[in-house]
C-alpha atoms as a PDB file:
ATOM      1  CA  UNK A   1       0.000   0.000   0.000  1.00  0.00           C
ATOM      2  CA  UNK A   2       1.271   3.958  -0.981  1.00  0.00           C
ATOM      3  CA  UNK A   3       2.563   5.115   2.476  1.00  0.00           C
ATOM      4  CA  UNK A   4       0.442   8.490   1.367  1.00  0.00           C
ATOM      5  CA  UNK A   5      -2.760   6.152   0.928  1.00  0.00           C
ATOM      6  CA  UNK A   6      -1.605   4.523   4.273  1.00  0.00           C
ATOM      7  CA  UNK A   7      -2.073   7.104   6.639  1.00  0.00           C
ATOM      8  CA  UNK A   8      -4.854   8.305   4.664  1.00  0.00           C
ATOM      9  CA  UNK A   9      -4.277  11.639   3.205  1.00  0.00           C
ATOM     10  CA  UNK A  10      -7.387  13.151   2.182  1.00  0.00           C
ATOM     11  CA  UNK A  11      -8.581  15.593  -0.475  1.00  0.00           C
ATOM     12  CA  UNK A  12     -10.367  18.554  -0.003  1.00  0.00           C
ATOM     13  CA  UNK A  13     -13.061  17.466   2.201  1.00  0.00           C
ATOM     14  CA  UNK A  14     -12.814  15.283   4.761  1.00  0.00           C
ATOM     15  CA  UNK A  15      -9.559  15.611   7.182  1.00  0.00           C
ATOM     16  CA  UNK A  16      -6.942  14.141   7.455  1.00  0.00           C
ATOM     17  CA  UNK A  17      -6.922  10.305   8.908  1.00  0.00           C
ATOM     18  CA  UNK A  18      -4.272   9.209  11.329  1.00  0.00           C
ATOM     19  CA  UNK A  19      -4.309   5.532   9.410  1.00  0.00           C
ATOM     20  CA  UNK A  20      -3.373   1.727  10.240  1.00  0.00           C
ATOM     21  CA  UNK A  21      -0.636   1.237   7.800  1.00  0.00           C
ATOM     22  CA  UNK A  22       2.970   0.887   8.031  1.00  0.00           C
ATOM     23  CA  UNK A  23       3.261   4.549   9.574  1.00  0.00           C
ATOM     24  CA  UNK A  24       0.853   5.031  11.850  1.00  0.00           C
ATOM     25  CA  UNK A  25       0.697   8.432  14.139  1.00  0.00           C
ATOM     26  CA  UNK A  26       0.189   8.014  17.540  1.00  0.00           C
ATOM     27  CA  UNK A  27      -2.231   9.215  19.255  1.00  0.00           C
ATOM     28  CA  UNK A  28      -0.213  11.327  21.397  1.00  0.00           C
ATOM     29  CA  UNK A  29       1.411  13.102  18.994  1.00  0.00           C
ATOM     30  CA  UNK A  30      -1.605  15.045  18.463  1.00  0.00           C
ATOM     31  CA  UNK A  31      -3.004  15.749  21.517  1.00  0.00           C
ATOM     32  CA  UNK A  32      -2.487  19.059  23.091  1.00  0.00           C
ATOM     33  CA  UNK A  33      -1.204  20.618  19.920  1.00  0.00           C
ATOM     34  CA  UNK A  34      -0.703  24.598  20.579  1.00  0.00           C
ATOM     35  CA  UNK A  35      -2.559  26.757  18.265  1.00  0.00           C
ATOM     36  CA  UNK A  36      -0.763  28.144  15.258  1.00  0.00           C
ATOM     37  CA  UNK A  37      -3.008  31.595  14.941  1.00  0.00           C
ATOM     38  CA  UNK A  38      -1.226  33.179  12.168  1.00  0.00           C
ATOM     39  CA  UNK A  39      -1.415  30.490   9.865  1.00  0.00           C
ATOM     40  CA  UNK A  40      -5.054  29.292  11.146  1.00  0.00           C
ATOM     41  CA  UNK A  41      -6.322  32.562   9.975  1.00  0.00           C
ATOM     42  CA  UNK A  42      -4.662  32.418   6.350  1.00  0.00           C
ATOM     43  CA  UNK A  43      -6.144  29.206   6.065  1.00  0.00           C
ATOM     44  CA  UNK A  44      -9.601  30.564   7.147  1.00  0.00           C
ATOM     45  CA  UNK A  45      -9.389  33.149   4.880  1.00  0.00           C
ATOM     46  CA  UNK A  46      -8.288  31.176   2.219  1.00  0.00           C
ATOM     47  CA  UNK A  47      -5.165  33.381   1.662  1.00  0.00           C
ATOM     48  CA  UNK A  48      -1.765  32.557   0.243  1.00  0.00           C
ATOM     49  CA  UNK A  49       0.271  30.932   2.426  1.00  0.00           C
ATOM     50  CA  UNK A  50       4.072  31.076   2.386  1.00  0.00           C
ATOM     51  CA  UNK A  51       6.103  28.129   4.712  1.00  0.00           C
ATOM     52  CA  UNK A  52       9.859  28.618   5.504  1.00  0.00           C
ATOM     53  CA  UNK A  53      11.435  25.721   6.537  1.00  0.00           C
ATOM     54  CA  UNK A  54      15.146  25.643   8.037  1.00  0.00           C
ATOM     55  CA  UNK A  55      17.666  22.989   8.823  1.00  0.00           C
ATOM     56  CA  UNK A  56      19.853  20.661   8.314  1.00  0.00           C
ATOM     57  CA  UNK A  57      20.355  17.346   6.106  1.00  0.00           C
ATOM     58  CA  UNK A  58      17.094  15.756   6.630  1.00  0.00           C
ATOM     59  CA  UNK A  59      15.283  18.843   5.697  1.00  0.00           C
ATOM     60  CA  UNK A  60      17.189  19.520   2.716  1.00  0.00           C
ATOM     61  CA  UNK A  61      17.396  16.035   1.547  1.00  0.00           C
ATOM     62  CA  UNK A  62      17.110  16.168  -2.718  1.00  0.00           C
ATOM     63  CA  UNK A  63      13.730  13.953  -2.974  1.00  0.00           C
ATOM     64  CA  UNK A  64      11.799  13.214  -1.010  1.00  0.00           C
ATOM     65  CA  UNK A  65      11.829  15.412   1.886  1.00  0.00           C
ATOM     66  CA  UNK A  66       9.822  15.918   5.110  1.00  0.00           C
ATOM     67  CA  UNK A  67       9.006  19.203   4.128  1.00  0.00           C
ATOM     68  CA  UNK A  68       8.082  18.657   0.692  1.00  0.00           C
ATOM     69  CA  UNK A  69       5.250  15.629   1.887  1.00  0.00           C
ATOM     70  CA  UNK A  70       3.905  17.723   4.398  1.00  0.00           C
ATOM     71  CA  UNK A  71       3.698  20.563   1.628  1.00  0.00           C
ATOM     72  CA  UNK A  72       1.789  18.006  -0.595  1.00  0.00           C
ATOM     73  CA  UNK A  73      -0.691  16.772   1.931  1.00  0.00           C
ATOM     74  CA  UNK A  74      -1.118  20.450   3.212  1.00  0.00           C
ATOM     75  CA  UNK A  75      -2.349  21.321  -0.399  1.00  0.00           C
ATOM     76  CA  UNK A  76      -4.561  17.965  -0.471  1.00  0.00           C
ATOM     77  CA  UNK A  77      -6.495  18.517   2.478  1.00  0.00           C
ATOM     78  CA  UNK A  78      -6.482  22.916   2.318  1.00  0.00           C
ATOM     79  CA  UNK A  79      -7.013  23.064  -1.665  1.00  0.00           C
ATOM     80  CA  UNK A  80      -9.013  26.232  -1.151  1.00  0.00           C
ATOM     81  CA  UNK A  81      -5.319  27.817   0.035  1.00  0.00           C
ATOM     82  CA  UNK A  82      -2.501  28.450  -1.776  1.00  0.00           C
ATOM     83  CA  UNK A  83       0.874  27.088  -0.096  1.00  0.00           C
ATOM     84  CA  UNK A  84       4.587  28.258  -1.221  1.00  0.00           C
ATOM     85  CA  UNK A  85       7.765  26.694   0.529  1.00  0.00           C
ATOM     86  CA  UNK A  86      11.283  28.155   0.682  1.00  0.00           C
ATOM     87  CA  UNK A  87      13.343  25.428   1.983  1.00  0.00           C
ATOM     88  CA  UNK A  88      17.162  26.956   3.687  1.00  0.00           C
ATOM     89  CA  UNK A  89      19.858  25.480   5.484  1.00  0.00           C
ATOM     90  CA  UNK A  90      22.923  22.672   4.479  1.00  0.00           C
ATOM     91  CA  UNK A  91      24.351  19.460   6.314  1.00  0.00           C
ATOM     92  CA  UNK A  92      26.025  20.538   9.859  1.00  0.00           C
ATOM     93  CA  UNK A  93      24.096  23.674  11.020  1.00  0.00           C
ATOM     94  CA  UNK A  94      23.509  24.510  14.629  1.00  0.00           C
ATOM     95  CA  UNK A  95      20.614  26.153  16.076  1.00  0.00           C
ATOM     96  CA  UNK A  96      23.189  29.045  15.844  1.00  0.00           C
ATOM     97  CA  UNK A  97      23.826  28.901  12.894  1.00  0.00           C
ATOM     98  CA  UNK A  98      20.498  28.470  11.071  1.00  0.00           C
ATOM     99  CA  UNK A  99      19.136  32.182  12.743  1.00  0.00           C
ATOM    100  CA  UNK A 100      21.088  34.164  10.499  1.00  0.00           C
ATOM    101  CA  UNK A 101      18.945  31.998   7.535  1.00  0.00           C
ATOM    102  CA  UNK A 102      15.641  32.640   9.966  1.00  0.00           C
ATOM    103  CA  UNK A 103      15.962  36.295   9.632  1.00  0.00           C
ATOM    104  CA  UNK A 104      16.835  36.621   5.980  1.00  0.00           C
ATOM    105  CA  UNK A 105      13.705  34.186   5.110  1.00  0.00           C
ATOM    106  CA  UNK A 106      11.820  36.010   6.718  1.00  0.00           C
ATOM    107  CA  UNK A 107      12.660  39.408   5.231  1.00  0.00           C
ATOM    108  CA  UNK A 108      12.626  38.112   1.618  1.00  0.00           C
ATOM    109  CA  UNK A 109       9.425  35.756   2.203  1.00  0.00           C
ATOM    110  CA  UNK A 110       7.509  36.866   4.730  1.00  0.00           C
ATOM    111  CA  UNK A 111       6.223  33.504   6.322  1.00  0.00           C
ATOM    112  CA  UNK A 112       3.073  32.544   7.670  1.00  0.00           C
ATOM    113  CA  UNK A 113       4.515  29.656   9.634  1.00  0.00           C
ATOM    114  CA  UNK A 114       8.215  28.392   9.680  1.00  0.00           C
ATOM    115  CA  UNK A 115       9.614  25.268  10.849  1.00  0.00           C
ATOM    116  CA  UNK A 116      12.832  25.040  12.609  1.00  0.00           C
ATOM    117  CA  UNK A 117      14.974  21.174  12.602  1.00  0.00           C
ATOM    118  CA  UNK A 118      17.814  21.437  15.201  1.00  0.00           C
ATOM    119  CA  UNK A 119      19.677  20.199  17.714  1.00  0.00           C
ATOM    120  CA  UNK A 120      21.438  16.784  16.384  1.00  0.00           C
ATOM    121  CA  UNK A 121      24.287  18.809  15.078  1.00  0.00           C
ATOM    122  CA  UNK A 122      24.597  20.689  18.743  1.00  0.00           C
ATOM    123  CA  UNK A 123      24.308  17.379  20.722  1.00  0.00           C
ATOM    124  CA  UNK A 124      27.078  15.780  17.681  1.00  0.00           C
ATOM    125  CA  UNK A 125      29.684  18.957  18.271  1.00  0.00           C
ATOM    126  CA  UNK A 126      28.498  19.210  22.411  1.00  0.00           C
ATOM    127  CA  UNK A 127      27.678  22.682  22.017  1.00  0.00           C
ATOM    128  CA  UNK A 128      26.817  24.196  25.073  1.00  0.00           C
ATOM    129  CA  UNK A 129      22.670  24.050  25.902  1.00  0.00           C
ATOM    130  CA  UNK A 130      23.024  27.219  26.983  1.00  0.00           C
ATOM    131  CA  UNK A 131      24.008  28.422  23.739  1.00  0.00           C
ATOM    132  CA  UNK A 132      21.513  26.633  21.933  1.00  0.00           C
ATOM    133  CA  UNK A 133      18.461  27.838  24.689  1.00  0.00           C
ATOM    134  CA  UNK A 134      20.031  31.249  23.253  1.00  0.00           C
ATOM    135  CA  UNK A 135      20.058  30.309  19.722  1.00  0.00           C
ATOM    136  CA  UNK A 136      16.139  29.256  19.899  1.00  0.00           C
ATOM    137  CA  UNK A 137      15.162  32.441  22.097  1.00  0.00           C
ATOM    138  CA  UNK A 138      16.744  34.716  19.212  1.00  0.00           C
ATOM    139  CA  UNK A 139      15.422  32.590  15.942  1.00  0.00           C
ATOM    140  CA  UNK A 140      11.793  32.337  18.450  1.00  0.00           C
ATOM    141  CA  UNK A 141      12.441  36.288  18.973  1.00  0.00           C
ATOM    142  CA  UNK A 142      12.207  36.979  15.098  1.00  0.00           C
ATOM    143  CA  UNK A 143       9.154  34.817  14.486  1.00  0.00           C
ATOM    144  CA  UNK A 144       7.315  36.627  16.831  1.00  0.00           C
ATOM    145  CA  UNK A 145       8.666  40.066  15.751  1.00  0.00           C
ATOM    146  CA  UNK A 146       7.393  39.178  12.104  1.00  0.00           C
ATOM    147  CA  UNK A 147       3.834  37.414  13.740  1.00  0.00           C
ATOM    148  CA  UNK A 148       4.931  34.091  12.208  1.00  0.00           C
ATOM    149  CA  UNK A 149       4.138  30.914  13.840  1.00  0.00           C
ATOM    150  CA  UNK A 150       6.689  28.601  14.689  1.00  0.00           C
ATOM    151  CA  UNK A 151       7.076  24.836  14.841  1.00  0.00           C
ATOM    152  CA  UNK A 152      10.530  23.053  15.966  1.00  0.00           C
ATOM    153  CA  UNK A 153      11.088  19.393  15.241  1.00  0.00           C
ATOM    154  CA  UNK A 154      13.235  17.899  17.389  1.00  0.00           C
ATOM    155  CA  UNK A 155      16.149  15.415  16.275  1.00  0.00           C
ATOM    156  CA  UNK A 156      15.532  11.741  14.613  1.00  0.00           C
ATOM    157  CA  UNK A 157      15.034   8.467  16.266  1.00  0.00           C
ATOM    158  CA  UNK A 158      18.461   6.601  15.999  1.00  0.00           C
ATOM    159  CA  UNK A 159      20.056   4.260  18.229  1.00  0.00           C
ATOM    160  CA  UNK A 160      23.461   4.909  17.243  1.00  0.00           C
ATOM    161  CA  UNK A 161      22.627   8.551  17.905  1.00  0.00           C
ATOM    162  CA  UNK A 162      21.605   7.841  21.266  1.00  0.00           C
ATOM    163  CA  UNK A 163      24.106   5.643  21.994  1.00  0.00           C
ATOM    164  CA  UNK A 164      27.032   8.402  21.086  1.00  0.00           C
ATOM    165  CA  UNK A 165      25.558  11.339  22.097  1.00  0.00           C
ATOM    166  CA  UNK A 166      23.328  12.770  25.120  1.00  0.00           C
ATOM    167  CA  UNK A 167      20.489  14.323  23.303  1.00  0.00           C
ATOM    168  CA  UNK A 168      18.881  14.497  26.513  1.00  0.00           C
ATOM    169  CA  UNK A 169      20.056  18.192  27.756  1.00  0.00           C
ATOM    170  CA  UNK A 170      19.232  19.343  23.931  1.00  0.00           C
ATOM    171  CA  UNK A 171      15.807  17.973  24.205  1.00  0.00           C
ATOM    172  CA  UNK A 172      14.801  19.569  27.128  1.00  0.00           C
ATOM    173  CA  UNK A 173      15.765  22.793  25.694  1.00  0.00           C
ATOM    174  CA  UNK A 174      13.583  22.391  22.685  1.00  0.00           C
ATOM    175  CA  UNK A 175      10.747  21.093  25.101  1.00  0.00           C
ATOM    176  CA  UNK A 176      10.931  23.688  27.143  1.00  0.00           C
ATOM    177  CA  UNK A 177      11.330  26.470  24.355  1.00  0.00           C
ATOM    178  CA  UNK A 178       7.808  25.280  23.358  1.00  0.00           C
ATOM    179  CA  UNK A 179       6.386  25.681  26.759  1.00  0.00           C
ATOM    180  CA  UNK A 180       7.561  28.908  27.961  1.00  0.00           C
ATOM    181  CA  UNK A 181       8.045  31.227  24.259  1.00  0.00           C
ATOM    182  CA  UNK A 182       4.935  32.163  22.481  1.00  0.00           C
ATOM    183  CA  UNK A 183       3.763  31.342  19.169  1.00  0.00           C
ATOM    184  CA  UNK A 184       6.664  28.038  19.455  1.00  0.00           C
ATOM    185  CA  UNK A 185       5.346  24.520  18.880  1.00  0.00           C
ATOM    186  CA  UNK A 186       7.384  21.209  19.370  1.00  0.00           C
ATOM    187  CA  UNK A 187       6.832  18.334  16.989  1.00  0.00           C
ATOM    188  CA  UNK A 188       8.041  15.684  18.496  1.00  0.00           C
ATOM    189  CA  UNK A 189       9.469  13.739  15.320  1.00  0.00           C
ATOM    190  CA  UNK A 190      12.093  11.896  17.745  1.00  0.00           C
ATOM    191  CA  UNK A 191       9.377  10.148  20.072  1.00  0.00           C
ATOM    192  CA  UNK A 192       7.087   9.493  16.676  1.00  0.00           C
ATOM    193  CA  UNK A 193      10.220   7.198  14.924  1.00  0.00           C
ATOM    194  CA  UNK A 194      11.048   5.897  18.240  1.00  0.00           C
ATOM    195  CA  UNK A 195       7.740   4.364  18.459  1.00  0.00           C
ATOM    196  CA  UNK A 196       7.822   3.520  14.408  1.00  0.00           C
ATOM    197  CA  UNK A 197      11.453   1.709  15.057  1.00  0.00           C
ATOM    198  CA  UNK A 198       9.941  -0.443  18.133  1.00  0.00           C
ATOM    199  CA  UNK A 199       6.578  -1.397  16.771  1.00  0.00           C
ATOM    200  CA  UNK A 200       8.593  -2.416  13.608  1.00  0.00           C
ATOM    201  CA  UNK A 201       6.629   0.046  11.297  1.00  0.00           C
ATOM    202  CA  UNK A 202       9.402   1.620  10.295  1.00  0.00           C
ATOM    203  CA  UNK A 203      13.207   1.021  11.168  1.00  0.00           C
ATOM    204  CA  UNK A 204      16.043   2.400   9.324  1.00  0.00           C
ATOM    205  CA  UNK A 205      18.691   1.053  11.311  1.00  0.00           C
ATOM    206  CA  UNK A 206      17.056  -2.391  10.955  1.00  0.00           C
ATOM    207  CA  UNK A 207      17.174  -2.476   7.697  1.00  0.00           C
ATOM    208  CA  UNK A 208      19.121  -4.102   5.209  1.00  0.00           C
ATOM    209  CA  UNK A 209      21.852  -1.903   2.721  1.00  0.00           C
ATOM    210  CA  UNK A 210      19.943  -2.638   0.082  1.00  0.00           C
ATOM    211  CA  UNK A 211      17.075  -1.531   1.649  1.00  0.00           C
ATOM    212  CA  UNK A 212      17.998   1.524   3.435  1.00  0.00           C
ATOM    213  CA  UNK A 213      17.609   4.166   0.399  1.00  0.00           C
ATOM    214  CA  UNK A 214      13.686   3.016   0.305  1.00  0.00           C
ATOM    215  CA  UNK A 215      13.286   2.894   3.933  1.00  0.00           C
ATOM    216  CA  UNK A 216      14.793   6.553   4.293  1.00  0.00           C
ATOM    217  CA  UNK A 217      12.095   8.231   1.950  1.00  0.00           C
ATOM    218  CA  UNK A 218       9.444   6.107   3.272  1.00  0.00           C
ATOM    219  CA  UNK A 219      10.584   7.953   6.551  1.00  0.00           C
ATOM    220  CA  UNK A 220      10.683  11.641   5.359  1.00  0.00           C
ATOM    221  CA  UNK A 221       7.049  10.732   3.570  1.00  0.00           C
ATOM    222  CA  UNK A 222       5.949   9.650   7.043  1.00  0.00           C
ATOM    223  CA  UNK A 223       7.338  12.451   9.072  1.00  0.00           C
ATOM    224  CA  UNK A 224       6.128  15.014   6.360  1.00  0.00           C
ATOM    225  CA  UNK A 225       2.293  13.407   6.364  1.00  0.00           C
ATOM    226  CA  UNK A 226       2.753  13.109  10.380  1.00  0.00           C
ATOM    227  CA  UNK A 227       3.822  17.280  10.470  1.00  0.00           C
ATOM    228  CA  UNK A 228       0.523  17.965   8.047  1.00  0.00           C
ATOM    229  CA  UNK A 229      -1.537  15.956  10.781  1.00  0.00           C
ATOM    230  CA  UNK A 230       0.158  18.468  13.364  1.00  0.00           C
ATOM    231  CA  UNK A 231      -0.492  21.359  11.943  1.00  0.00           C
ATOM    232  CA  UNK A 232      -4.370  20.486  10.899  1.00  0.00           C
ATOM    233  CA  UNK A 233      -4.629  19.450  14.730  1.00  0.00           C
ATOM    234  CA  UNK A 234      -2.968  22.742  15.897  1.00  0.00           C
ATOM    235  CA  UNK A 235      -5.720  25.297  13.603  1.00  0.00           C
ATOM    236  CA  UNK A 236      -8.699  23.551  15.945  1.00  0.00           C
ATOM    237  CA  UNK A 237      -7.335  25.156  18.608  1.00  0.00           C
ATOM    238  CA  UNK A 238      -6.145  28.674  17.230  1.00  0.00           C
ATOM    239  CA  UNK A 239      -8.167  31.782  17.867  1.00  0.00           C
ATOM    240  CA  UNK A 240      -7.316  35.553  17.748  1.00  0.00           C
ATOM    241  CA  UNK A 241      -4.411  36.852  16.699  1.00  0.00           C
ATOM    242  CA  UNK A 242      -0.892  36.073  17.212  1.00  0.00           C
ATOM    243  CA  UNK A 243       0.831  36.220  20.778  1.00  0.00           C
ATOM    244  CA  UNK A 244       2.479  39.022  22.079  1.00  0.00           C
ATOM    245  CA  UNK A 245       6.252  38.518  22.339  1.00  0.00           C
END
C-alpha cells in the first residue's frame, strides 16, 4: 500500500486520517497541539500561504523530503489555500547557525509559519545548551517580531545517535522552548520514529543496505504526512491573533 494512501491523506473534504498502515501516528502526537493563529487565519481566509522551513540534512534532503510531503498533503487537504515553501539550510548547522537563515527568510518571504529542525548537530559537536536555549530564544524572537508561527522538530530516532551522544540536555531545551516562548510549537518527530522503530513500522537502522535508500524516503514521507496531521490538529485550537512577544 502507498505510504500516502496509508495514513490516509485526504482531499479537499474530509480531514486528514491518522491511518493503520505501516506509519501510523500516535495518538499522542496530536493531543495538546498549541494553536498556530497566524497560519489558522490564512487558512480561514483562504489566503496565500508562504512556509519557511530551516535545517539541516534531513530537511534539505534532494527527494523526497519531510518538508516537501507535508507541503503536498497540506495542499490535499487545504485546496481552497494556496501554499509556497522556501526550503534553507545545508548538512552541519547549529541552532546558531540556522538564525542568520531565519531572519533573511523572513525578510525576503515573509512567512506565515516556519519550521525550525535542530539540535542533532549541537548534541554531535556538544555545544553548550546554553548556547543553543540562546540560539532558539533569538530565531523564536524573530518569528514573533514578524507574527509568524513557529514549529521546531526535534532530532531523529536513531540508536546509534543515542548511543554516542546525550540528546537528553538538547531535548529539554527544545521542550521547554515550546512551553515557555509564544507562538513556538514542538513536533516531536524523535518520540514518533522511536515508536515507528519499536513497533517495527518503520526502522532504518534495521534495515538491510539494500534496503535503506527506500526505507529513508518512506521515513521523510511519514514524518512530512505526520507534520501535516500536526499542523491540521494545531488550527482547531487557534483563535485571535498572534501572541504578544
Amino acid at each position: 500500500m502507498p505510504l500516502v494512501a496509508a495514513l490516509g491523506v485526504a482531499g479537499s473534504g474530509p480531514a486528514l486520517a491518522a491511518g493503520t498502515g505501516p506509519c501510523p501516528i500516535p495518538a499522542a502526537t496530536l493531543e495538546d497541539v498549541p494553536p498556530l493563529p497566524a497560519l489558522s487565519a490564512l487558512i480561514h481566509a483562504g489566503g496565500k500561504v508562504t512556509i519557511l522551513a530551516v535545517g539541516t540534512a534531513s530537511t534539505n534532503a534532494a527527494t523526497p523530503s519531510y518538508p516537501n510531503a507535508m507541503l503536498d498533503a497540506l495542499r490535499a487537504r487545504f485546496a481552497n489555500t494556496s501554499f509556497d515553501l522556501v526550503i534553507k539550510g545545508a548538512r552541519g548547522m547549529t541552532s546558531a547557525d540556522l538564525v542568520p537563515l531565519i531572519k533573511e527568510g523572513i525578510a525576503a518571504h515573509h512567512p506565515a509559519l516556519i519550521i525550525w529542525q535542530t539540535g542533532t548537530v549541537d548534541a554531535v559537536r556538544a555545544v553548550h545548551p546554553a548556547d543553543m536555549r540562546e540560539a532558539i530564544d533569538e530565531g523564536a524572537a524573530l518569528a514573533d517580531d514578524a507574527h509568524a508561527d513557529l514549529i521546531l522538530v526535534d532530532p531523529q530516532y536513531s540508536r546509534f545517535l543515542i548511543d554516542n551522544t546525550d540528546l537528553r540536555p538538547y531535548e529539554d531545551i527544545l521542550q521547554a522552548a515550546a512551553l515557555s516562548l509564544p507562538g513556538v510549537a514542538l513536533f516531536p518527530r524523535f518520540a514518533l520514529m522511536q515508536d515507528w522503530a519499536e513497533t517495527g513500522a518503520l526502522d532504518l537502522e534495521a534495515a538491510s543496505p539494500a534496503q535503506r535508500p527506500q526505507v529513508a524516503a518512506q521515513l521523510h514521507t511519514c514524518v512530512g504526512q505526520a507534520l501535516a496531521r500536526f499542523i491540521e490538529a494545531s488550527l482547531s485550537h487557534a483563535s485571535g491573533g498572534h501572541g504578544a512577544g
